[in-house]
Protein backbone atom coordinates (compact mmCIF):
# COMPACT_ATOMS: atom_id res chain seq x y z
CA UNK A 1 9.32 11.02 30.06
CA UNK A 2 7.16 8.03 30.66
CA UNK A 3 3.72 10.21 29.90
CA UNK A 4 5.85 10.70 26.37
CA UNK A 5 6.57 7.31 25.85
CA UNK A 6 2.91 5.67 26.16
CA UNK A 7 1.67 8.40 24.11
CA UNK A 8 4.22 7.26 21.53
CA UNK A 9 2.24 4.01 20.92
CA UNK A 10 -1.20 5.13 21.99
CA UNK A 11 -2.14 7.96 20.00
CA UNK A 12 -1.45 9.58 16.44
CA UNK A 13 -1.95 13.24 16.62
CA UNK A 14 -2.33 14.83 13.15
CA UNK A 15 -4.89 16.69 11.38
CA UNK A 16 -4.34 16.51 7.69
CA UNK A 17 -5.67 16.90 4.01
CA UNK A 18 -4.91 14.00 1.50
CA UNK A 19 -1.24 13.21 0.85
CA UNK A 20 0.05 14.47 -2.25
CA UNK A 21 3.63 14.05 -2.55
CA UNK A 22 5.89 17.06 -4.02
CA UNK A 23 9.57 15.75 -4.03
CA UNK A 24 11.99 19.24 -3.39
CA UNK A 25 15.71 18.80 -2.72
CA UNK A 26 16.36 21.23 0.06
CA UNK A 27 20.21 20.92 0.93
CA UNK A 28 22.88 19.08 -1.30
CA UNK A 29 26.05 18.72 0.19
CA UNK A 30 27.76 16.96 -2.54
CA UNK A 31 29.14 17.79 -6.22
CA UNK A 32 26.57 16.78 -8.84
CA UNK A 33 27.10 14.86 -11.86
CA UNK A 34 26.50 15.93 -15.59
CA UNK A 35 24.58 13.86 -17.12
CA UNK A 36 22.45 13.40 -20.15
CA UNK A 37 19.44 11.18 -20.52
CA UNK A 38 18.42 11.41 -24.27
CA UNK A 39 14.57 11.47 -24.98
CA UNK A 40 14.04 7.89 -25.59
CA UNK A 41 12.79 6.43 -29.11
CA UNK A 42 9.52 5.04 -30.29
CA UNK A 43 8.24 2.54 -32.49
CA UNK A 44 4.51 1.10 -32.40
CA UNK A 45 0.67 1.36 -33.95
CA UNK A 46 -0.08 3.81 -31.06
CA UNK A 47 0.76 7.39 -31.49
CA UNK A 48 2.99 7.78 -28.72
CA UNK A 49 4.56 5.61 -25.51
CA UNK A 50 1.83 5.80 -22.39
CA UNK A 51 4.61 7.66 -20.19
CA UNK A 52 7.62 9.41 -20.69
CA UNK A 53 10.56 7.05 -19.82
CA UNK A 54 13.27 8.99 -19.82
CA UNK A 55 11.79 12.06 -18.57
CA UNK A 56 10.99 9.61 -15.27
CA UNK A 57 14.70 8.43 -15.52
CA UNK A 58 16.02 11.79 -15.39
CA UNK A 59 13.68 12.95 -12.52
CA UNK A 60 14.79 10.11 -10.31
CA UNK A 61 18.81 10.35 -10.91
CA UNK A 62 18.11 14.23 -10.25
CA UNK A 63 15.94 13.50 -7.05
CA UNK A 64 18.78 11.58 -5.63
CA UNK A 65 20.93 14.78 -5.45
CA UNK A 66 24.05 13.25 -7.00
CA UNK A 67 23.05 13.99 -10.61
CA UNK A 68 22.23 16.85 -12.94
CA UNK A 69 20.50 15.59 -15.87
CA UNK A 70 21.04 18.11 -18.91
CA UNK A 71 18.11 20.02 -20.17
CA UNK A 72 16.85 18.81 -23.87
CA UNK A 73 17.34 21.81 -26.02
CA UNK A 74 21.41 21.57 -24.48
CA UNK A 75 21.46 18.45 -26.38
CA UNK A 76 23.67 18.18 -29.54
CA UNK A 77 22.23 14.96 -30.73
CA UNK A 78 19.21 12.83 -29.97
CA UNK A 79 20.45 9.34 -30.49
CA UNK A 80 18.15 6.44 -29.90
CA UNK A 81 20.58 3.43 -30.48
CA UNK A 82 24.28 3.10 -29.86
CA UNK A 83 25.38 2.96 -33.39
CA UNK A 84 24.21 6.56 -33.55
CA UNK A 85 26.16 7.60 -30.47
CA UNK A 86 28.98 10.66 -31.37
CA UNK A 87 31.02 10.77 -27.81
CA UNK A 88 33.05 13.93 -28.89
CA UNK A 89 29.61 16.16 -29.10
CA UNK A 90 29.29 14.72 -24.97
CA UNK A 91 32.67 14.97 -24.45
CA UNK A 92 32.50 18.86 -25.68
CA UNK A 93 29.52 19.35 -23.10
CA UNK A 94 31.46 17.58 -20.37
CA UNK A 95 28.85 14.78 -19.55
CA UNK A 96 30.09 12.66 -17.42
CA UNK A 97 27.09 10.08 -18.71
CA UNK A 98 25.18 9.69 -21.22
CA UNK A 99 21.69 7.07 -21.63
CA UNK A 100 19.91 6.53 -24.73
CA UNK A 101 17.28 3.99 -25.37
CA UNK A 102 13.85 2.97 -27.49
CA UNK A 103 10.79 2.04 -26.78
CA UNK A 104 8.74 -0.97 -28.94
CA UNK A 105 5.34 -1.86 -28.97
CA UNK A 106 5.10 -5.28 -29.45
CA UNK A 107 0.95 -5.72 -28.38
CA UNK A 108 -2.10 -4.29 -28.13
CA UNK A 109 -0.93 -3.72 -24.11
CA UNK A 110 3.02 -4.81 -24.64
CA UNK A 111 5.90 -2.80 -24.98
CA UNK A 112 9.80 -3.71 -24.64
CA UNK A 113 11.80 -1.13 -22.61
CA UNK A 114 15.60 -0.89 -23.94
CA UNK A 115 18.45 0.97 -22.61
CA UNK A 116 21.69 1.57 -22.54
CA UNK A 117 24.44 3.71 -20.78
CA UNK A 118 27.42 5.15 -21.87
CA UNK A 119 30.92 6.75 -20.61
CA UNK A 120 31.75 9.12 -23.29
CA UNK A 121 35.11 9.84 -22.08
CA UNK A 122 35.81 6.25 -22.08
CA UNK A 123 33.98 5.65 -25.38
CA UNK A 124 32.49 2.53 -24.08
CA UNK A 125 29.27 1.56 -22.75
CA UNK A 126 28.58 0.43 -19.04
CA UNK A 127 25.37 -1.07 -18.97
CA UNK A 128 22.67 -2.17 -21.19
CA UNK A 129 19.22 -3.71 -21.02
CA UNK A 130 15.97 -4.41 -22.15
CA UNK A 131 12.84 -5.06 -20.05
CA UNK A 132 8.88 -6.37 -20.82
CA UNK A 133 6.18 -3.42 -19.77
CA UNK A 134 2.90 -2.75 -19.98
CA UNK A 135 0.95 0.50 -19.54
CA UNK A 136 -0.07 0.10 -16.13
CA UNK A 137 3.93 -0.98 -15.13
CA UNK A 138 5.96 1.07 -17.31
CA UNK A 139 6.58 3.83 -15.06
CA UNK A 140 8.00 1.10 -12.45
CA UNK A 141 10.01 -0.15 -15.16
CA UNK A 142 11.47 3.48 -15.65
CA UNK A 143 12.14 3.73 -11.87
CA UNK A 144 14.27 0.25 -12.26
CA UNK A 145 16.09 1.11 -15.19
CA UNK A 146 16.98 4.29 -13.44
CA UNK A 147 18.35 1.75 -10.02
CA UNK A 148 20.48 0.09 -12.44
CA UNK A 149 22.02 3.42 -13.54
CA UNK A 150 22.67 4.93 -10.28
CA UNK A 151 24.31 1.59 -8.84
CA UNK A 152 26.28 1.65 -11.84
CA UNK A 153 27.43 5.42 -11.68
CA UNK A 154 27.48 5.17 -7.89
CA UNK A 155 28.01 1.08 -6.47
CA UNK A 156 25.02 2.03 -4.11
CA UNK A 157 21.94 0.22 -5.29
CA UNK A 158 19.26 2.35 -6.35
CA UNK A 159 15.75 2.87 -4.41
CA UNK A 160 13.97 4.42 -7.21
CA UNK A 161 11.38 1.21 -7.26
CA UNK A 162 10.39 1.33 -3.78
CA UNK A 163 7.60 2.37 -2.36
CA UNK A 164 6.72 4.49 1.34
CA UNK A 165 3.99 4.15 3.44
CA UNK A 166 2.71 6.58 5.37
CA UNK A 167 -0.56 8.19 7.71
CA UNK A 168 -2.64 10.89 7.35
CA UNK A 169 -5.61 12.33 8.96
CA UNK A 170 -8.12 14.66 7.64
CA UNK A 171 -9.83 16.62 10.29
CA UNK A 172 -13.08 18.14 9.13
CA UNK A 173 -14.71 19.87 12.44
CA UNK A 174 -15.08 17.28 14.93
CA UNK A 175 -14.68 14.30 12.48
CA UNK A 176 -11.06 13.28 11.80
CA UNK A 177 -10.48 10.08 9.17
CA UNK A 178 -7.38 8.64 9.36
CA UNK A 179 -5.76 6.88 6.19
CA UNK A 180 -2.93 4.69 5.53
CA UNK A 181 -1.23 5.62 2.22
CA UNK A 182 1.54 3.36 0.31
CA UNK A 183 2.79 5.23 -2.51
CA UNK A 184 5.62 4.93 -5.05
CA UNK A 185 8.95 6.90 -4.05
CA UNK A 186 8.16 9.59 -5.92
CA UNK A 187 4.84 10.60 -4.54
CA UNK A 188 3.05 8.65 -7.46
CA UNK A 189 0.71 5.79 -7.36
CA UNK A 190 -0.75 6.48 -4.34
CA UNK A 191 -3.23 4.03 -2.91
CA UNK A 192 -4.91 4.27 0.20
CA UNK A 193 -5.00 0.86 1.36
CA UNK A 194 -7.26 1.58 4.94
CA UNK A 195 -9.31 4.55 6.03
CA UNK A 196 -11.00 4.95 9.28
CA UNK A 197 -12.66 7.71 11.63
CA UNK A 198 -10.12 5.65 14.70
CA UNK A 199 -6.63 6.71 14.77
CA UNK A 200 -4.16 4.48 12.74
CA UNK A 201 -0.58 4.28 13.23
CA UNK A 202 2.82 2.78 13.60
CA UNK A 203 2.62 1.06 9.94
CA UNK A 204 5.38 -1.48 8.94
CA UNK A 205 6.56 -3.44 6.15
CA UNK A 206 6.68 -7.18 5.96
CA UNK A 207 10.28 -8.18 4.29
CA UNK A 208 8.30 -9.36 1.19
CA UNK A 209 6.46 -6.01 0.73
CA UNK A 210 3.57 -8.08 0.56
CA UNK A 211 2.07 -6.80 3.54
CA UNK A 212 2.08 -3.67 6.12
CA UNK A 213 1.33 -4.42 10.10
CA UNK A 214 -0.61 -1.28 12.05
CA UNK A 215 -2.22 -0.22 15.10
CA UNK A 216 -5.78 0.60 14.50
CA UNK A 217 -7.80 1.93 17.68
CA UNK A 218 -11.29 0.15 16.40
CA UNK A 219 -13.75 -0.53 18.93
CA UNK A 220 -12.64 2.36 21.58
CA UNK A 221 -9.07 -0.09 21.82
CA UNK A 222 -5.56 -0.73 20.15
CA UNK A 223 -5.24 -3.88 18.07
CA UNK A 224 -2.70 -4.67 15.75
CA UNK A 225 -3.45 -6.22 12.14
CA UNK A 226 -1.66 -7.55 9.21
CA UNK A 227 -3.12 -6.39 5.90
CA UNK A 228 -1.71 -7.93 2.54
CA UNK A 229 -1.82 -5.20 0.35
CA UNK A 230 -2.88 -7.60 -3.36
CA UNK A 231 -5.85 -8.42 -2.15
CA UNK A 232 -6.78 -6.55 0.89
CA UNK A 233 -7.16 -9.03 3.43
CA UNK A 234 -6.32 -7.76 6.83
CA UNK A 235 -6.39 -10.11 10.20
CA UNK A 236 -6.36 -8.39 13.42
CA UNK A 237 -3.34 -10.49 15.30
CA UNK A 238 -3.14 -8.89 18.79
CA UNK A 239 -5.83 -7.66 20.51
CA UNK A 240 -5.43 -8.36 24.38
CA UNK A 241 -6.96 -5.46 26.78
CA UNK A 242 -4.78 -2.93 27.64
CA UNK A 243 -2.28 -1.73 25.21
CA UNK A 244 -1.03 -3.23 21.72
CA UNK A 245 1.28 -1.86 19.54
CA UNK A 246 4.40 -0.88 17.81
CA UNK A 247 4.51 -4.01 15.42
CA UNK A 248 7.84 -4.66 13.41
CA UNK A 249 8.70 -7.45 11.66
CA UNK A 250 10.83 -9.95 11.92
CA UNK A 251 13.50 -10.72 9.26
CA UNK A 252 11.55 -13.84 8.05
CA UNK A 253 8.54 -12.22 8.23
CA UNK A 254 6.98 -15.17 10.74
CA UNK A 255 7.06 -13.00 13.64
CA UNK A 256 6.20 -9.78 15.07
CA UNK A 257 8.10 -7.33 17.83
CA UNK A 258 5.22 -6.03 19.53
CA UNK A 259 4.60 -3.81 22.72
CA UNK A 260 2.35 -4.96 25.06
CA UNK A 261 1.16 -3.69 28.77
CA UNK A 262 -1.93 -4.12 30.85
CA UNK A 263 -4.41 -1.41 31.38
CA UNK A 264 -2.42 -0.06 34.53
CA UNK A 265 0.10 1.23 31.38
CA UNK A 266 3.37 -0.88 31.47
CA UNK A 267 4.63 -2.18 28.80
CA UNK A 268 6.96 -4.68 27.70
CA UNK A 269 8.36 -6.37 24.61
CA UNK A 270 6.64 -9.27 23.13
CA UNK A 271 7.64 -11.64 20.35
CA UNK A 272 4.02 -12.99 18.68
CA UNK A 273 4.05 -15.98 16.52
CA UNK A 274 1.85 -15.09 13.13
CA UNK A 275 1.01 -18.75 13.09
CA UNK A 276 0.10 -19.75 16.62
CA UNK A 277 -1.10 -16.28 17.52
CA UNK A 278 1.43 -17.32 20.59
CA UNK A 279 3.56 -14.90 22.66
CA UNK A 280 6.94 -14.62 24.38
CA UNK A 281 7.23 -12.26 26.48
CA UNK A 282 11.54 -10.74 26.47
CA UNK A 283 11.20 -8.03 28.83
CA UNK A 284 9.97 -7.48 32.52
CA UNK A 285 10.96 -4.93 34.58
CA UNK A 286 8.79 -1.95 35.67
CA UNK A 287 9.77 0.43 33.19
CA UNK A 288 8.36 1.13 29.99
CA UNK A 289 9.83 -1.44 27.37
CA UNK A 290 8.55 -0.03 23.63
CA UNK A 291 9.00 0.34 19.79
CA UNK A 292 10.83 -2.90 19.55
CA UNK A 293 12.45 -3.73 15.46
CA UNK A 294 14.97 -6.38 15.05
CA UNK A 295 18.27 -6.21 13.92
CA UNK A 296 19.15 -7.74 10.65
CA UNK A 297 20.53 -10.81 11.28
CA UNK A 298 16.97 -11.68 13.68
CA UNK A 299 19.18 -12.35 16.87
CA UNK A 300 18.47 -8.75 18.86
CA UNK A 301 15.47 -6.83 19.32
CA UNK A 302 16.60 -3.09 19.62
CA UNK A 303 13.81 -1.26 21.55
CA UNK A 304 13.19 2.01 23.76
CA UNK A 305 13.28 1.81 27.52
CA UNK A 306 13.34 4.47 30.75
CA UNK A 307 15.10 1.86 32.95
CA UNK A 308 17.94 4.08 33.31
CA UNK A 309 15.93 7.53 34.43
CA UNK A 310 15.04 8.58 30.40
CA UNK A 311 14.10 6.73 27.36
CA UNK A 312 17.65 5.27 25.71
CA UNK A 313 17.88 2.48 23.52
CA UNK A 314 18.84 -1.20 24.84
CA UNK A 315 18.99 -4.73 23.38
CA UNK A 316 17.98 -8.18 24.36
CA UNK A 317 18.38 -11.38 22.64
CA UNK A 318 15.70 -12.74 20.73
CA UNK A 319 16.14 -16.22 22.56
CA UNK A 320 15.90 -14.01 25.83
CA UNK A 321 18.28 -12.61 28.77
CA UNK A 322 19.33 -9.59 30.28
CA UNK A 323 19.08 -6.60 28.41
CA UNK A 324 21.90 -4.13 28.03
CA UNK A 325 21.85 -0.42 27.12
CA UNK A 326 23.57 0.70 23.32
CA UNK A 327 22.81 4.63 23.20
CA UNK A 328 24.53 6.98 26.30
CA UNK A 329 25.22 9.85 24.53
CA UNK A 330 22.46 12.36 25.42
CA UNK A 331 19.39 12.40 27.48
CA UNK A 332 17.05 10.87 24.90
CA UNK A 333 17.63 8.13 22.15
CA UNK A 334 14.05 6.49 21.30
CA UNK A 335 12.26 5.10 18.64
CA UNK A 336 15.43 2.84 17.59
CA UNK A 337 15.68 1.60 13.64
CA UNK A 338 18.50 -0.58 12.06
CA UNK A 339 20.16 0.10 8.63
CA UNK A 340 19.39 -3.33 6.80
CA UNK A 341 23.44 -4.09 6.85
CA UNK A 342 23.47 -3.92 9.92
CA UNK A 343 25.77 -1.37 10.54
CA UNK A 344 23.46 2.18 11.74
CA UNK A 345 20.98 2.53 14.13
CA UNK A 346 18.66 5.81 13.79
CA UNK A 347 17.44 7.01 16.94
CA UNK A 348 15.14 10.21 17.70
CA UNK A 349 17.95 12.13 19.70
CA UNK A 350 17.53 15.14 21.90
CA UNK A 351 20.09 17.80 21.10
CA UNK A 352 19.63 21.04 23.20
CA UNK A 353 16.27 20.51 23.28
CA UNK A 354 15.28 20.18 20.01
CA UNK A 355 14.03 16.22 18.80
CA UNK A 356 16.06 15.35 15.85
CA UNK A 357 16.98 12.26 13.66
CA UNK A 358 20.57 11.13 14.79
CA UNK A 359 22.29 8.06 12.94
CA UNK A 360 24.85 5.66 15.37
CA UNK A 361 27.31 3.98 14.00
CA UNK A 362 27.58 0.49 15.92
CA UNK A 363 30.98 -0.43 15.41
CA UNK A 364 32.15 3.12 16.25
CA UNK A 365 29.38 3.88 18.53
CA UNK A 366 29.65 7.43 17.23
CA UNK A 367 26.52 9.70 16.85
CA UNK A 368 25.83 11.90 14.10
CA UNK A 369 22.68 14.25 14.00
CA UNK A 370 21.17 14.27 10.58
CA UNK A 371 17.92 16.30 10.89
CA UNK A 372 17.61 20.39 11.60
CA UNK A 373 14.37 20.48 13.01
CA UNK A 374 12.63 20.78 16.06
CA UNK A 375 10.23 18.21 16.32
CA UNK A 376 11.73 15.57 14.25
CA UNK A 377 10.26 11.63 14.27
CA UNK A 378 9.92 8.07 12.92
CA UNK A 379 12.97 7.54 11.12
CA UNK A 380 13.16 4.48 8.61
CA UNK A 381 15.56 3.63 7.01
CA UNK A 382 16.03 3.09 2.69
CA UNK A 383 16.66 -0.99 1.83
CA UNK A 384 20.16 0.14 0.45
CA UNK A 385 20.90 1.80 4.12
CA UNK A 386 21.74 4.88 2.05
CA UNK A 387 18.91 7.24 3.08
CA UNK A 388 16.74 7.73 5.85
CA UNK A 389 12.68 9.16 5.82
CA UNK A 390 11.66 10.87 8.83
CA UNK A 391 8.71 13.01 9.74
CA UNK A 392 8.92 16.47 10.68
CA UNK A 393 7.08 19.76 10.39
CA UNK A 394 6.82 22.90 8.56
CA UNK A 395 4.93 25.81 10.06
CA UNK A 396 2.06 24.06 10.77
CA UNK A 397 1.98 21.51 8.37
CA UNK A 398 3.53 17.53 9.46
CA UNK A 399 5.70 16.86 6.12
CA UNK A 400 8.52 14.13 5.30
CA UNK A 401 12.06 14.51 4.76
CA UNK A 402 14.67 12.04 3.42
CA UNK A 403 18.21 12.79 4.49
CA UNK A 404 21.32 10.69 3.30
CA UNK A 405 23.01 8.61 5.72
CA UNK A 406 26.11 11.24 5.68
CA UNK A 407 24.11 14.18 6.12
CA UNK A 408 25.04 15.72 3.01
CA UNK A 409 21.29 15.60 0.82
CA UNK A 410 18.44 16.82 2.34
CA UNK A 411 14.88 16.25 0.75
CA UNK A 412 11.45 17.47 1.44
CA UNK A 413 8.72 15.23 0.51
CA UNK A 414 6.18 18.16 1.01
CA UNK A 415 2.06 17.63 0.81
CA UNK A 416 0.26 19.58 -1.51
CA UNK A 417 -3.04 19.91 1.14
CA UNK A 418 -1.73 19.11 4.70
CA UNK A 419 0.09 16.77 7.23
CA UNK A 420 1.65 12.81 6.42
CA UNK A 421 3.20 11.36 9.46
CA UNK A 422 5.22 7.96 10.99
CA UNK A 423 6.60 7.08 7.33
CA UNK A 424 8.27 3.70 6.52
CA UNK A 425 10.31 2.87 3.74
CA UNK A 426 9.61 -0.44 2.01
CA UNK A 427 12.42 -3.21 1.67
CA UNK A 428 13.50 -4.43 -1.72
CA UNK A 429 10.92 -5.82 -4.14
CA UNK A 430 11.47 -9.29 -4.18
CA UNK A 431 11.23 -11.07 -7.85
């Protein structure tokens, strides 16, 4: 158990191909919604909008496995504006939705985005909006229309906008180059933002999305950097001999959780100052203290500790004291994450010997396994605590999954050419 726990912050085992994302909805647990997004309108000196708005609408609300968007030739009418709305041809088709919308070009590189969402059986509209775009951020504005529809349809706030990072290597003979992708949800807009021939791993999100902290093994040893992804700029921020890693952080996005131990290999939880380069140490005890992420509200750390005889989940105070333990069901609970309300913690959970993703609930400290496979790891959880990512593998291939927070929706985010690992969902853009 403790052999398994340093290798969890020392080493990223992969061998890999360039990630591209396929998005395949594997298990859907609940009823899906008829719905019909209308191909949208278009008026402007060019001959046609750069992307397909609606078509990216339709793919997202169907990707979230609550909807099914209508095919086009089903449709009895293409309206483009409201006026031109007949609800009894929906009604007839029993859609429970219907969008419609129109895109202007208003510039050379300027376009306005309108849309608007109706209730045909209520013959009245729900929401309705226009939005600025350009060529290079009109499929992100397609992605938030389609948020505002699924909160509206569902009171969960959509994801659609958000992005994932994620690492790959590519092994070619004896050479392996490791990468660290961000991409948009739906496996588009991919951007490697580091590459390397030295293992990189445990990426995370700053809450701004500005920037993603990562262990990088330059130089024969583990450091941890902060690289803000505009401009590229990346400071190495912990770099003391022995062992750094597992970086998370915190809510204000001042601080990191970090592991640290000495070359003789135990570790302990560390708060570092981004500032000051300064740290507290909130741990000591001769176990192996790791994979440290704060809760929420920044009073806990959450982290992974074999204190108790195998690696369970315990929680200290940020302002220090005595730990105490949060997971005892099972033999193994490790690599802790908290929903952003506050109310889940995903844990990698050992059930009958297979490693899967298991979801807590903390106020009814019940546990409920989400994943089905065998070697099941990193969960992270969506900014609307909806939806998990994990990494897990198919024959021989390291692939993601999403998973709702109920169980019920299963995704595979499968590459086309080989294995992604340790993914992390992105918070909330912040405008």
């Amino acid at each position: 158990m403790r052999k398994a726990l340093v290798l969890t912050i020392c080493l990223l085992v992969a061998t890999t191909a360039s990630a591209d994302l396929e998005v395949i909805i594997t298990e859907g647990g609940v009823k899906q919604r008829p719905i019909a997004v209308v191909p949208f309108g278009w008026s402007g000196q060019d001959a046609e909008a750069p992307i397909d708005v609606a078509s990216v609408i339709a793919a997202d609300l169907k990707r979230s496995g609550r909807f099914d968007p209508m095919a086009e030739d089903g449709m009895l009418q293409k309206p483009t504006v409201g006026a031109d709305l007949d609800f009894d041809d929906w009604s007839i088709l029993k859609v429970e939705a219907v969008v419609i919308g129109r895109i202007e070009q208003t510039g050379a590189n300027a376009y306005n985005v309108q849309f608007q969402l109706f209730d045909p059986f209520r013959r009245e509209q729900l929401v309705g909006y226009r939005m600025p775009a350009s060529k290079g951020t009109m499929r992100r504005v397609a992605h938030r229309l389609a948020d505002m529809i699924y909160e509206e349809l569902t009171g969960i706030k959509g994801v659609f906008a958000t992005k994932v990072t994620y690492v790959t290597a590519d092994r070619n003979g004896n050479d392996t180059t490791y990468r660290l992708v961000v991409a948009d949800f739906d496996g588009e807009n991919e951007t490697v933002i580091m590459e390397s021939t030295d293992p990189i791993m445990s990426p995370a999100w700053s809450p701004d999305s500005r920037r993603i902290a990562y262990v990088s093994f330059e130089d024969q040893r583990s450091s941890i950097f902060v690289q803000t992804l505009r401009t590229g700029n990346r400071i190495k921020v912990s770099s003391r001999p022995g062992i750094n890693g597992a970086p998370s952080f915190s809510p204000d996005g001042r601080q990191l959780v970090i592991t640290q131990g000495g070359v003789d290999g135990n570790l302990d939880i560390y708060v570092l100052d981004l500032v000051s380069r300064q740290t507290r140490r909130l741990t000591e005890h001769r176990a192996i203290d790791t994979e440290g992420t704060w809760s929420p509200d920044g009073r806990y750390i959450y982290f992974t500790s074999d204190r108790s005889g195998g690696p369970q989940v315990y929680r200290v105070p940020v302002s220090g004291g005595t730990p105490e333990r949060v997971t005892f069901e099972g033999s193994y609970n490790a690599r802790p994450r908290l929903s952003p309300d506050g109310n889940k913690l995903a844990v990698v959970h050992n059930d009958r010997g297979n490693f899967r993703i298991a979801v807590m609930d903390l106020g009814r400290k019940d546990m409920l396994i989400l994943s089905a496979g065998s070697q099941d790891e990193s969960p992270s959880f969506a900014p609307n605590s909806d939806t998990l990512i994990y990494a897990t593998r198919q024959r021989r291939n390291g692939v993601l999954e999403t998973v709702s927070a109920d169980g019920l929706i299963r995704q595979r985010l499968a590459s086309r050419q080989g294995d992604v690992r340790e993914p992390v969902w992105s918070p909330f853009e912040r405008f």
